[in-house]
Protein backbone atom coordinates (compact mmCIF):
# COMPACT_ATOMS: atom_id res chain seq x y z
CA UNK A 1 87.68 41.64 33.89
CA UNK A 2 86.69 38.29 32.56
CA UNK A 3 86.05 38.04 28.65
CA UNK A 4 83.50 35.82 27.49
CA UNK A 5 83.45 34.10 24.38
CA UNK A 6 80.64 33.94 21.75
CA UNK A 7 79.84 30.19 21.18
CA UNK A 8 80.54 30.65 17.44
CA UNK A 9 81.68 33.11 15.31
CA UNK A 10 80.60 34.43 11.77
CA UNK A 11 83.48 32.74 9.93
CA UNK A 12 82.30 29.22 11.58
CA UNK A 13 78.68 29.95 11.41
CA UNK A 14 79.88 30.77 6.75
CA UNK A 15 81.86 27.61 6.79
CA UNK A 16 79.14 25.47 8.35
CA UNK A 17 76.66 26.54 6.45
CA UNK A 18 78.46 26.30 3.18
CA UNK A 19 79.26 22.30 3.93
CA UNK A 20 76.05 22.07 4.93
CA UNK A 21 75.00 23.66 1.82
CA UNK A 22 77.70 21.71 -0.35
CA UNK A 23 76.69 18.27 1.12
CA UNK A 24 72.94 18.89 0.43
CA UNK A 25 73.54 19.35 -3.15
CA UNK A 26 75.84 16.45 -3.51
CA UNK A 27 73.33 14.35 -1.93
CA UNK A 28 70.69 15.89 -4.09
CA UNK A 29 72.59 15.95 -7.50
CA UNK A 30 75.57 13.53 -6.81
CA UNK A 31 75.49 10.62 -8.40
CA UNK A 32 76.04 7.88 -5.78
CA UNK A 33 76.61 4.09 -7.28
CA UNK A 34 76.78 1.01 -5.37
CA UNK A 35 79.69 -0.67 -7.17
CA UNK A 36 82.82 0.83 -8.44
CA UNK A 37 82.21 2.16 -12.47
CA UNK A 38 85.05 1.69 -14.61
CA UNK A 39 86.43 4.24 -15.85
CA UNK A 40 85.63 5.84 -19.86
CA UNK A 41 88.54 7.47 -19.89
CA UNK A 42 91.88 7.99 -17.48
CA UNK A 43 93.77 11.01 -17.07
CA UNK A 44 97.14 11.22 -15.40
CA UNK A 45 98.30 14.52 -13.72
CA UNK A 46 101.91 15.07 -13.25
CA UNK A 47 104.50 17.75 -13.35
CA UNK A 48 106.76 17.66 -16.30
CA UNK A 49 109.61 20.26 -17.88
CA UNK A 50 108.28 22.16 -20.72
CA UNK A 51 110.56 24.14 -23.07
CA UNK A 52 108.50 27.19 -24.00
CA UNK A 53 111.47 28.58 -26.01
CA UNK A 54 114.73 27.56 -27.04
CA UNK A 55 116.77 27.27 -23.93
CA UNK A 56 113.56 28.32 -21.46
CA UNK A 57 112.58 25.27 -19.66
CA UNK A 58 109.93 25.97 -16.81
CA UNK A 59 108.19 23.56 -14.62
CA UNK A 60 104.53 22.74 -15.11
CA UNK A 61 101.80 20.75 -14.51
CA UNK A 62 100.59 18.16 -17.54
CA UNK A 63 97.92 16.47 -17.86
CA UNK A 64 98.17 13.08 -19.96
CA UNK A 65 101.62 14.27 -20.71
CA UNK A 66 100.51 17.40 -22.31
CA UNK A 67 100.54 20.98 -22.18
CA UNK A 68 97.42 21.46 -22.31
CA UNK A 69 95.60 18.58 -21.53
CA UNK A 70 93.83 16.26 -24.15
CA UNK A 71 90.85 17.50 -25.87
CA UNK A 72 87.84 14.52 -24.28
CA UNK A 73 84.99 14.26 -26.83
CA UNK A 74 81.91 13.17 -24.59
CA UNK A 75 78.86 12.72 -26.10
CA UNK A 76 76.04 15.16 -24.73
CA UNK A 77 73.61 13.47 -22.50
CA UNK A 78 75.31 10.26 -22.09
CA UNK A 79 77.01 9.32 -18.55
CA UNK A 80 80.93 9.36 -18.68
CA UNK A 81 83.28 8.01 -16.22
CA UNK A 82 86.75 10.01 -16.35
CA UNK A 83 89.52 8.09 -13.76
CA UNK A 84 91.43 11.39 -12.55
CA UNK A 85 95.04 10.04 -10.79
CA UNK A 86 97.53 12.71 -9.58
CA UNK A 87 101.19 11.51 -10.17
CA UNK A 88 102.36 14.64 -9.12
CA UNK A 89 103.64 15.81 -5.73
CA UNK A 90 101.26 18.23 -4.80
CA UNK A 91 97.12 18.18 -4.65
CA UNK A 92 95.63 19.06 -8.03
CA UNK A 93 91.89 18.63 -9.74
CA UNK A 94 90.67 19.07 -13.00
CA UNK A 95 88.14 21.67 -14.41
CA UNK A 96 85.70 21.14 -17.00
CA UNK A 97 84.80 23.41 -19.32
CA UNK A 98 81.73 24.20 -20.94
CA UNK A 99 79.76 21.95 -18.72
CA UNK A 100 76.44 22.16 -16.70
CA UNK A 101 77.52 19.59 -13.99
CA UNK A 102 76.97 20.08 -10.32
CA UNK A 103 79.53 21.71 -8.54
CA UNK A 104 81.00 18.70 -6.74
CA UNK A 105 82.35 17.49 -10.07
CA UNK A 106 83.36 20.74 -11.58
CA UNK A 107 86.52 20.99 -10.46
CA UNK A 108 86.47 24.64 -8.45
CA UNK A 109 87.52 23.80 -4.65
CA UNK A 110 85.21 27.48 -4.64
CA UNK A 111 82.49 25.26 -5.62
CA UNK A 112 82.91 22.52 -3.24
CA UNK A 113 84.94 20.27 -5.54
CA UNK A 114 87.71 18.30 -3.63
CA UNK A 115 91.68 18.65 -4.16
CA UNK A 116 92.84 15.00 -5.76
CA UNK A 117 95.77 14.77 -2.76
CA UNK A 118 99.50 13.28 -4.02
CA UNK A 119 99.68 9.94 -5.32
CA UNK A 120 95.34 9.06 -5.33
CA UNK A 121 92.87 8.99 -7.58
CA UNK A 122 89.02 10.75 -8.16
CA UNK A 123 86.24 9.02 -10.36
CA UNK A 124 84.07 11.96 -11.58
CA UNK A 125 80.95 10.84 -13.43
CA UNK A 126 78.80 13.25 -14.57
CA UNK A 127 76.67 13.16 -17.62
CA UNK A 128 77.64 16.21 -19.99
CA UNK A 129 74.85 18.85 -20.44
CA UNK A 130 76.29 22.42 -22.32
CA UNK A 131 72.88 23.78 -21.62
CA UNK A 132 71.62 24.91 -18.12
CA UNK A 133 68.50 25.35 -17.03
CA UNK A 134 66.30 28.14 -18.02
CA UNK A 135 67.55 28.05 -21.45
CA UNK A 136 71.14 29.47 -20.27
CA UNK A 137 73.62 28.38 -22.21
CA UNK A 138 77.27 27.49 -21.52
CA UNK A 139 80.19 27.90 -23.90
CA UNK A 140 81.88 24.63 -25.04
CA UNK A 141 85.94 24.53 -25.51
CA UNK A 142 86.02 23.23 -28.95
């Protein structure tokens, strides 16, 4: 009995079509720039030792040196640059809250967003909108 195989299967057929998908809207929305932006503002990723109590140290990831990360004031409507570099020893990202950005830059691998690998750097420009189209409305961290 000889078994043939299909020449793809649904779980290729999802994941093409989703990169396919992904690199459309990147292309579409993306913001591509011929020379290297510096950066607005630079935020450092690394894992530190955090004493939540006295005596209970745990290991965590900070972000700037903080637990949370700093609070970034961006002005609504004007493009930002934010330098993203992971010190740490594993592949991280950052997620932005409140924002209508495309989901390249949002910082939800879900999304399409790419894992900042050990030791590199991301440039995410985006220019911050907290209102979607068709008058929905995100929520802002404030």
């Amino acid at each position: 009995m000889r078994v043939l195989e299909a020449p793809f299967t649904r779980r290729g057929l999802l994941l093409g079509a989703g990169t396919a998908g992904a690199t459309v809207f990147a292309s579409r929305y993306g913001r591509a720039q011929a020379t290297p932006r510096s950066a607005d503002h630079t935020i450092r990723i690394a894992a530190v030792s955090l004493e939540i109590a006295p005596g209970k140290v745990i290991k965590t990831t900070a972000y700037n040196g903080k637990v949370p990360g700093p609070a970034l004031r961006l002005q609504e409507g004007k493009s930002v640059a934010i330098n993203v570099i992971n010190d740490s020893s594993y592949p991280n990202l950052v997620h932005w809250h409140g924002l209508f950005i495309p989901p390249v830059q949002d910082g939800a691998v879900e999304e399409g967003s790419p894992l900042i690998p050990p030791e590199h750097s991301l440039l995410y420009t985006f220019t911050p909108n907290p209102r979607a189209r068709a008058g929905i409305t995100a929520t802002p961290w404030r």
